[in-house]
N, C-alpha and C. Protein backbone atom coordinates (compact mmCIF):
# COMPACT_ATOMS: atom_id res chain seq x y z
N UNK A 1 104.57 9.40 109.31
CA UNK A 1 104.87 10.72 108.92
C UNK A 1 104.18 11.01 107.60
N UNK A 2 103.78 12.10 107.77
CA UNK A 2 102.72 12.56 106.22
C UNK A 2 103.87 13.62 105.33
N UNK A 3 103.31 13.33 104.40
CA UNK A 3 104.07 14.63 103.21
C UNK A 3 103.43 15.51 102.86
N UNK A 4 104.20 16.55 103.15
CA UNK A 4 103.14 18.05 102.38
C UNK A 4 104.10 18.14 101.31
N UNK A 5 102.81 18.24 99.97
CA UNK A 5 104.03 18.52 98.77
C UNK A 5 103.30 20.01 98.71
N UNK A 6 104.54 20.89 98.04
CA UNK A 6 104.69 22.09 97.93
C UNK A 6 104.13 22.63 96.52
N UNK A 7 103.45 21.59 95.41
CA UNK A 7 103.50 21.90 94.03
C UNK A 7 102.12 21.96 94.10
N UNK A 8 100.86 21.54 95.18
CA UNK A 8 99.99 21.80 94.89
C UNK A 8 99.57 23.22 95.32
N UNK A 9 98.41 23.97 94.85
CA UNK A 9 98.02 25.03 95.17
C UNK A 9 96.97 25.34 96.10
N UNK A 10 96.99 26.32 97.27
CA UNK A 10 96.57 25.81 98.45
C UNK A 10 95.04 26.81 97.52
N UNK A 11 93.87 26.32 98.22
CA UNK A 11 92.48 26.44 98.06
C UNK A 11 92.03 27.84 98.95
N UNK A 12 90.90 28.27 98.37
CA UNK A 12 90.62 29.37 98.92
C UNK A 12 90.32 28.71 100.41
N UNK A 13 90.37 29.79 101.34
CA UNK A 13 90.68 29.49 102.96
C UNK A 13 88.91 29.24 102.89
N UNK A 14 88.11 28.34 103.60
CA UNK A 14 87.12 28.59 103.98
C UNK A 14 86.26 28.62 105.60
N UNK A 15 85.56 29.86 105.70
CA UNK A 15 85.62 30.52 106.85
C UNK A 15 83.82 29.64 108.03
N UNK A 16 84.24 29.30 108.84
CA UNK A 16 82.72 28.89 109.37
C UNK A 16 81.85 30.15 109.16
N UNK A 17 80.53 29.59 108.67
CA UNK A 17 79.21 30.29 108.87
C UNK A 17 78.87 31.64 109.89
N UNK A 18 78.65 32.51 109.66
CA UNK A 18 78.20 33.09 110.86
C UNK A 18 79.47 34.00 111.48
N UNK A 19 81.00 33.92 110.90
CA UNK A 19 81.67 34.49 111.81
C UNK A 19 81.98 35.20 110.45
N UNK A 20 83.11 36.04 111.22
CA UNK A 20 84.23 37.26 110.33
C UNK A 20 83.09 38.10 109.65
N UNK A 21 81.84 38.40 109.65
CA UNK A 21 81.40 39.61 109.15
C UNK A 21 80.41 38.94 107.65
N UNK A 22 80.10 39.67 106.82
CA UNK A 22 79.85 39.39 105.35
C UNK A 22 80.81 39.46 104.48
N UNK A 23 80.74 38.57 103.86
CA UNK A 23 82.11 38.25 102.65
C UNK A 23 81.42 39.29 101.34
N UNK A 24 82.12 40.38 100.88
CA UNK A 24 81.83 41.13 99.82
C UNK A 24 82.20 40.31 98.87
N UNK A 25 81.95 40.26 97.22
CA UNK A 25 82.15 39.79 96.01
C UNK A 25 83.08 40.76 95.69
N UNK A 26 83.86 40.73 94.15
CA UNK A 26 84.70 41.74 93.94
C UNK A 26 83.91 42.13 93.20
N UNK A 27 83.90 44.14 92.85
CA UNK A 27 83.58 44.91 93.04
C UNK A 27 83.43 45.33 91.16
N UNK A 28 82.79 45.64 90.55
CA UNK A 28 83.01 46.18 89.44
C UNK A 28 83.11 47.55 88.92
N UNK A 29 84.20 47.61 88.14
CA UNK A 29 85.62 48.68 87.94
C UNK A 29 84.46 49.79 87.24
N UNK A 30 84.55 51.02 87.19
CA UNK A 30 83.66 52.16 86.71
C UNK A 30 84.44 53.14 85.73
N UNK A 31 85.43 52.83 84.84
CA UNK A 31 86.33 53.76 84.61
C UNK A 31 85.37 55.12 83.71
N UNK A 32 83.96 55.09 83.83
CA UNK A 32 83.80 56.06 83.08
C UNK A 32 83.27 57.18 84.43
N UNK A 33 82.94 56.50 85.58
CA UNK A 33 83.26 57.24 86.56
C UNK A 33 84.66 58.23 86.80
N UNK A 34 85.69 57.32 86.99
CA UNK A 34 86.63 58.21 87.22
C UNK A 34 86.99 59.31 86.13
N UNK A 35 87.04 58.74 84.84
CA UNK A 35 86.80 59.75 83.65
C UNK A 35 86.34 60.57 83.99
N UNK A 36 85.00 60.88 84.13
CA UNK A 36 83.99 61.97 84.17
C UNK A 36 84.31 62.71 85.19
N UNK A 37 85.11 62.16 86.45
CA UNK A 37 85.40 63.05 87.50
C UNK A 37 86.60 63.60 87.26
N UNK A 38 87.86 63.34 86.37
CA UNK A 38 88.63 63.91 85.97
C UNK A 38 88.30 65.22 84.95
N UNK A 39 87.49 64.87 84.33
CA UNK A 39 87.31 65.91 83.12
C UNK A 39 86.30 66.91 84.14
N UNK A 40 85.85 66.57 84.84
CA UNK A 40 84.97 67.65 85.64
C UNK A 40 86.52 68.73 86.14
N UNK A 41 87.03 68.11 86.63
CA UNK A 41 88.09 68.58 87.72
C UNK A 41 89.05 69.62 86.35
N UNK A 42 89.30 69.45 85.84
CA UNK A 42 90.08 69.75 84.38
C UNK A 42 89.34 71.49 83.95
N UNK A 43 87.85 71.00 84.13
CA UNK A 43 87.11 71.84 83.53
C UNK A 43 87.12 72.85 84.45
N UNK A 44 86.83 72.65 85.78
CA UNK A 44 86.75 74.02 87.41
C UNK A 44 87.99 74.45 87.22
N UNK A 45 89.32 73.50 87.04
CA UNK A 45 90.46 74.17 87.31
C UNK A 45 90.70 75.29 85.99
N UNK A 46 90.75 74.96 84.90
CA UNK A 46 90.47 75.33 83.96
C UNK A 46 89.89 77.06 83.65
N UNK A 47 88.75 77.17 84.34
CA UNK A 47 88.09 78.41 84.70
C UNK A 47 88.77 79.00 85.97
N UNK A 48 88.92 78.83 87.05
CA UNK A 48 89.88 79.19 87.61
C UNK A 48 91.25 79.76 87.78
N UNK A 49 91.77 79.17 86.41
CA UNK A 49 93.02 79.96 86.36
C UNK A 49 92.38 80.86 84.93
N UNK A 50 91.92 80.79 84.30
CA UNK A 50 91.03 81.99 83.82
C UNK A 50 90.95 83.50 84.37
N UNK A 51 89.92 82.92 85.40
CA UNK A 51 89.84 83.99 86.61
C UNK A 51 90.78 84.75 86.75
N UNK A 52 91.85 83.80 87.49
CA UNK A 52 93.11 84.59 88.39
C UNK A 52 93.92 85.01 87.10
N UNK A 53 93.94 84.64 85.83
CA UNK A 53 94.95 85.43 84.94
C UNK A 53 93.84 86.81 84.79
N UNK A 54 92.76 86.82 84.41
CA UNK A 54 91.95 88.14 84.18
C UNK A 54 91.98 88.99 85.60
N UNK A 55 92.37 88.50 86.59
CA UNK A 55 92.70 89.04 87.44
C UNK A 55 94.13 89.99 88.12
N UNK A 56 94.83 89.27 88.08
CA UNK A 56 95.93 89.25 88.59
C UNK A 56 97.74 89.26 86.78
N UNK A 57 97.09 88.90 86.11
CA UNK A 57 98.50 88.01 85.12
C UNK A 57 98.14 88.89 83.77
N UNK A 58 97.42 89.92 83.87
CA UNK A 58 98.03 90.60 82.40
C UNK A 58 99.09 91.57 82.63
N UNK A 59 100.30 91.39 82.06
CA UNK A 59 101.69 92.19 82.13
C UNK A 59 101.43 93.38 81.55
N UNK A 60 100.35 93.31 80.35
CA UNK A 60 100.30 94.75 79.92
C UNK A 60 99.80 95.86 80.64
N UNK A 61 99.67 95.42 81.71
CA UNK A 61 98.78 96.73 82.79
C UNK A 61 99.95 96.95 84.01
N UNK A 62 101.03 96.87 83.73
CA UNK A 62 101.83 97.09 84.94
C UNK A 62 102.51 98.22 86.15
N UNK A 63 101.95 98.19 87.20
CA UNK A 63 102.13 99.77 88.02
C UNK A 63 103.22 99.81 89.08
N UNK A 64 103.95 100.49 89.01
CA UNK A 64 104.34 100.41 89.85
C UNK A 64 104.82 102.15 90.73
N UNK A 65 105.10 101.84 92.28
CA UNK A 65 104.39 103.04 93.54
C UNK A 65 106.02 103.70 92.55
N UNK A 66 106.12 105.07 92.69
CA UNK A 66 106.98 105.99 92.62
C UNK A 66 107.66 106.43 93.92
N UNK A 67 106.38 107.03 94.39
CA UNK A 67 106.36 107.66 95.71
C UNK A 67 105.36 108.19 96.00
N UNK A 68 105.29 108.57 97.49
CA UNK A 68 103.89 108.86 98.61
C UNK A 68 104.38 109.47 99.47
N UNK A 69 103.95 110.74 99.20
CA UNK A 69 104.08 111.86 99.77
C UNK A 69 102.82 112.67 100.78
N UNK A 70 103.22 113.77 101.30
CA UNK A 70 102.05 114.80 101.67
C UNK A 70 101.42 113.56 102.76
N UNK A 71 101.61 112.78 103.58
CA UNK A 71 100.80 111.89 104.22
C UNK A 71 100.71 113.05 105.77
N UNK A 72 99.49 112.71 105.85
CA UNK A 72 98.97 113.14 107.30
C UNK A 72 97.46 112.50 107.58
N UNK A 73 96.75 112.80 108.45
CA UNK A 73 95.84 112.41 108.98
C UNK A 73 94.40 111.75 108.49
N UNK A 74 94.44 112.68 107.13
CA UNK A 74 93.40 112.91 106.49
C UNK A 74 93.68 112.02 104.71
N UNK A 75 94.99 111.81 104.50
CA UNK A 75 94.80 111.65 103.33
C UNK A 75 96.88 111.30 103.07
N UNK A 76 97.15 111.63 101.61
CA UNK A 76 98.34 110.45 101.04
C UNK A 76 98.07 111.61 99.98
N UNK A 77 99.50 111.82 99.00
CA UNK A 77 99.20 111.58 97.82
C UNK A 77 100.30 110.70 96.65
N UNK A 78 99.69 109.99 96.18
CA UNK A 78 100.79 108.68 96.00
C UNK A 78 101.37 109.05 94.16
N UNK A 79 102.32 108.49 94.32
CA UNK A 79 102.70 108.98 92.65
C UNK A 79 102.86 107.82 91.92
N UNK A 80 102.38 107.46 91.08
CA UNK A 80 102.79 105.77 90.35
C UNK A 80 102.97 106.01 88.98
N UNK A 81 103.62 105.09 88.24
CA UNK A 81 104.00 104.86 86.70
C UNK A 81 103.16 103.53 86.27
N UNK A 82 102.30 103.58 85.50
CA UNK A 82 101.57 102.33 84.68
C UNK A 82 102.06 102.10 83.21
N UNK A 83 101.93 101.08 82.70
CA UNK A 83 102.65 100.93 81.47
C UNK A 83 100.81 100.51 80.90
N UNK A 84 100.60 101.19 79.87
CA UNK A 84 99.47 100.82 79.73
C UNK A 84 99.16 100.74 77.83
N UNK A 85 98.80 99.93 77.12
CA UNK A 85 99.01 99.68 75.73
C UNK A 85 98.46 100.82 75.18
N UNK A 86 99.16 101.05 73.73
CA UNK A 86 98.76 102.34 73.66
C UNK A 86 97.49 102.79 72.48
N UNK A 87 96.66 103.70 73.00
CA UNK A 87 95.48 104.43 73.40
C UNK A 87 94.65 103.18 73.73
N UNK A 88 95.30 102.79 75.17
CA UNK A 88 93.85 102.02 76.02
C UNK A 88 93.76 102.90 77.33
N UNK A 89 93.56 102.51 77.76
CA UNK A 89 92.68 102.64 79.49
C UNK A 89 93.27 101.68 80.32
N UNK A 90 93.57 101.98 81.74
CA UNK A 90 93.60 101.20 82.42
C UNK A 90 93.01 101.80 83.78
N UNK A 91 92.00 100.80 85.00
CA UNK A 91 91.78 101.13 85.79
C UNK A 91 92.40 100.67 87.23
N UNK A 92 93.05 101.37 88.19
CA UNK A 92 94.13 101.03 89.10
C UNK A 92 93.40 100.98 90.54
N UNK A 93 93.60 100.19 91.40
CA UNK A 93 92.69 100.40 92.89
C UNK A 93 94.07 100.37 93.16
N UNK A 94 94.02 101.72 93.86
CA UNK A 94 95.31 102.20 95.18
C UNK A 94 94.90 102.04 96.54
N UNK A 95 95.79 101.57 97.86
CA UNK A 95 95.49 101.04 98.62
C UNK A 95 96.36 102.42 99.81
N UNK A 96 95.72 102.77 100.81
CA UNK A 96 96.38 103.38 101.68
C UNK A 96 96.33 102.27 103.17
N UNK A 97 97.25 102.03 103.88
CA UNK A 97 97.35 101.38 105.00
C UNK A 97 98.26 102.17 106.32
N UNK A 98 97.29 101.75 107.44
CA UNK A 98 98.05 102.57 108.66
C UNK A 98 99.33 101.41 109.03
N UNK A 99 99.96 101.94 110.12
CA UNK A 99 101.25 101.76 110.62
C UNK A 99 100.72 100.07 111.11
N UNK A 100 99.46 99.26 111.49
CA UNK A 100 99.39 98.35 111.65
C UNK A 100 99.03 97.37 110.76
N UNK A 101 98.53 97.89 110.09
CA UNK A 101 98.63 97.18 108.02
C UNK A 101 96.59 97.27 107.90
N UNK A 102 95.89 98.28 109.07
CA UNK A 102 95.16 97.95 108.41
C UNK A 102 94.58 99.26 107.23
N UNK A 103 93.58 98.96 106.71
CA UNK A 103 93.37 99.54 105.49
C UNK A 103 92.87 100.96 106.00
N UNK A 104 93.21 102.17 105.20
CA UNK A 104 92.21 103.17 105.94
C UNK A 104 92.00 104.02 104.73
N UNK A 105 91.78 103.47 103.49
CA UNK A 105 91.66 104.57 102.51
C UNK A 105 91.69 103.36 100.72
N UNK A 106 90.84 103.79 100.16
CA UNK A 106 91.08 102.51 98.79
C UNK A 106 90.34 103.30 97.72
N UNK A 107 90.89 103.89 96.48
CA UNK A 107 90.52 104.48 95.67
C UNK A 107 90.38 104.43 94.20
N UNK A 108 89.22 103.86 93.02
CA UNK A 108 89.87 103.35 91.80
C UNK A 108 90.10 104.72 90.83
N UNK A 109 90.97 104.47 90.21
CA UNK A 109 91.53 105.87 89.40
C UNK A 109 91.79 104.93 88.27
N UNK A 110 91.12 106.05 87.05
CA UNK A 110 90.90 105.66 85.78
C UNK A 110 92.08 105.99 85.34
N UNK A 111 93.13 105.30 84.18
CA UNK A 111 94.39 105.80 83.19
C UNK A 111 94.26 106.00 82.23
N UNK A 112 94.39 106.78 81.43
CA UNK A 112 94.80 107.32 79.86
C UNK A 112 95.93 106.51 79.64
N UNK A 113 96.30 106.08 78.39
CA UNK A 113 97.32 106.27 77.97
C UNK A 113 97.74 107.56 77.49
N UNK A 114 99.34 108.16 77.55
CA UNK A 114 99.96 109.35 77.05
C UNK A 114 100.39 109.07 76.47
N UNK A 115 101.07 109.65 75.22
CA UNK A 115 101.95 110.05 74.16
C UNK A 115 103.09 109.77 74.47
N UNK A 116 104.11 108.90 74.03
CA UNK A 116 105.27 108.38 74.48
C UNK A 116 106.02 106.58 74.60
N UNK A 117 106.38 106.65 75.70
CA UNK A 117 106.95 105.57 75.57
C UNK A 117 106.04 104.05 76.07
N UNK A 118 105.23 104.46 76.28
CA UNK A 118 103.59 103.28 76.69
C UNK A 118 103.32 103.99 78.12
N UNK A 119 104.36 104.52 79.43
CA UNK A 119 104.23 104.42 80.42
C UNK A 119 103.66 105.74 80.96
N UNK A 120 102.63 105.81 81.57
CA UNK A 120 101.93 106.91 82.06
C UNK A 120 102.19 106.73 83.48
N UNK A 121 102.72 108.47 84.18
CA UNK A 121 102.76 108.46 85.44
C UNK A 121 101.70 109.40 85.65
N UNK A 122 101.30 109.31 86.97
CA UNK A 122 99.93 109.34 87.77
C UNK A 122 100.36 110.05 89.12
N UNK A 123 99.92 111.41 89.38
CA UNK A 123 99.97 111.68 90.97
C UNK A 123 98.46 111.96 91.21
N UNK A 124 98.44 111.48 92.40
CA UNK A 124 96.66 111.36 92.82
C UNK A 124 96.61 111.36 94.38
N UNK A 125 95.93 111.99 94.65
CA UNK A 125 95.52 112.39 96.49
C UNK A 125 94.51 111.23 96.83
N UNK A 126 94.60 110.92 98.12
CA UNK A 126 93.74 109.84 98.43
C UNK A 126 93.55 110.66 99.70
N UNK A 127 92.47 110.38 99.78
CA UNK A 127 91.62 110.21 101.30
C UNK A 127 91.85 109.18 102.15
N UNK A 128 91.33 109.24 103.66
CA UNK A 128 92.02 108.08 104.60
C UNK A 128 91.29 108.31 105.64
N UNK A 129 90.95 107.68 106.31
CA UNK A 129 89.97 107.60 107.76
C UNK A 129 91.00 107.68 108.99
N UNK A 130 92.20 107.69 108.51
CA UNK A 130 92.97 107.42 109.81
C UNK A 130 94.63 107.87 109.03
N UNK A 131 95.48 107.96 109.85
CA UNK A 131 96.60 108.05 109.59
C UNK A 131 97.86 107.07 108.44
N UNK A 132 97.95 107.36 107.32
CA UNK A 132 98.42 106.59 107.10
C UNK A 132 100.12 106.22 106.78
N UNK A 133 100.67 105.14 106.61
CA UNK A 133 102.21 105.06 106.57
C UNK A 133 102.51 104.35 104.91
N UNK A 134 101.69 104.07 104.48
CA UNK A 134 101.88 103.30 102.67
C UNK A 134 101.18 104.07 102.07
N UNK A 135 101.49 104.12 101.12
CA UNK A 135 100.31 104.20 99.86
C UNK A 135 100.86 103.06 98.50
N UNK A 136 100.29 102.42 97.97
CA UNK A 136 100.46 100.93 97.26
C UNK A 136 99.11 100.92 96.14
N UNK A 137 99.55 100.42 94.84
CA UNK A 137 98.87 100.25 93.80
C UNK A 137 98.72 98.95 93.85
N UNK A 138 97.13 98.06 94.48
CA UNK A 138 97.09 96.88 94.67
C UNK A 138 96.99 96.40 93.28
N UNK A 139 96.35 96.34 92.26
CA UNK A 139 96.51 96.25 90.61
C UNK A 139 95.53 97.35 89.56
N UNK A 140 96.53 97.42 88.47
CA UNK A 140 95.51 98.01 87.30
C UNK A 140 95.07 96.45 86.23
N UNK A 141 94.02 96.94 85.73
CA UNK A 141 93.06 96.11 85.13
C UNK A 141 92.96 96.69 83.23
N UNK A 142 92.16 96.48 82.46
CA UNK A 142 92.06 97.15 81.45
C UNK A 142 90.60 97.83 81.76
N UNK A 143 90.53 99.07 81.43
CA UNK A 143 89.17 99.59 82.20
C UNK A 143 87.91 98.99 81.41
N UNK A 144 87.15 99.03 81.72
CA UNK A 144 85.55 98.41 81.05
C UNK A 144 84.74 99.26 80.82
């Protein structure tokens, strides 16, 4: 009967010639790779939400629909309130949509600020290719 003692440490396995494929070496680590691809990623996202705040996220331009009236075949006329800083500008794209959501009318209308409490209301006629059931202030901007 033989003894296996348990305290020695078993040896790397070694494989016959010719089988299991090519044995890779281990691999050397690149961390200025991954660095550089992080700070890339940092930097796109970075500009990106840029974008979408100059887009979408200034509070000081805020509109909202009143009411939309006079709708028939040809046209809308929509009434909105903008809060707009005072003596700036703001420019608003209003959206008209038919009964199936699609678009049939899109118009940009320039804002004054008025005299008062910041908030300027707005009634404005829109045109429409087709019948419409909304009229909607998709956003105001600061005008350019």
């Amino acid at each position: 009967m033989t003894e296996t003692h348990s305290a020695t440490t078993p040896a790397a396995p070694v494989f016959p010639p010719g089988r299991y494929g090519r044995r890779r070496g281990p691999q050397r680590r690149r961390p200025w790779l991954v660095a550089g691809l992080a700070l890339v990623t940092l930097i796109v996202g970075g500009l990106v939400a840029v974008r979408l705040y100059k887009n979408y996220g200034d509070p000081a331009y805020d509109a909202q629909v009143v009411t939309y009236t006079d709708i028939d075949d040809t046209g809308l006329t929509l009434v909105f309130r903008v809060t707009v800083p005072e003596g700036g500008q703001a420019t608003c794209v209003l959206r008209a949509r038919s009964r199936d959501g699609a678009t049939v009318g899109t118009r940009d209308v320039l804002v004054r600020d008025e005299p008062g409490d910041g908030t300027t209301q707005v009634t404005e006629r829109m045109t429409t290719t087709g019948k419409a059931m909304i009229g909607e202030v998709l956003r105001c901007v600061p005008a350019q």
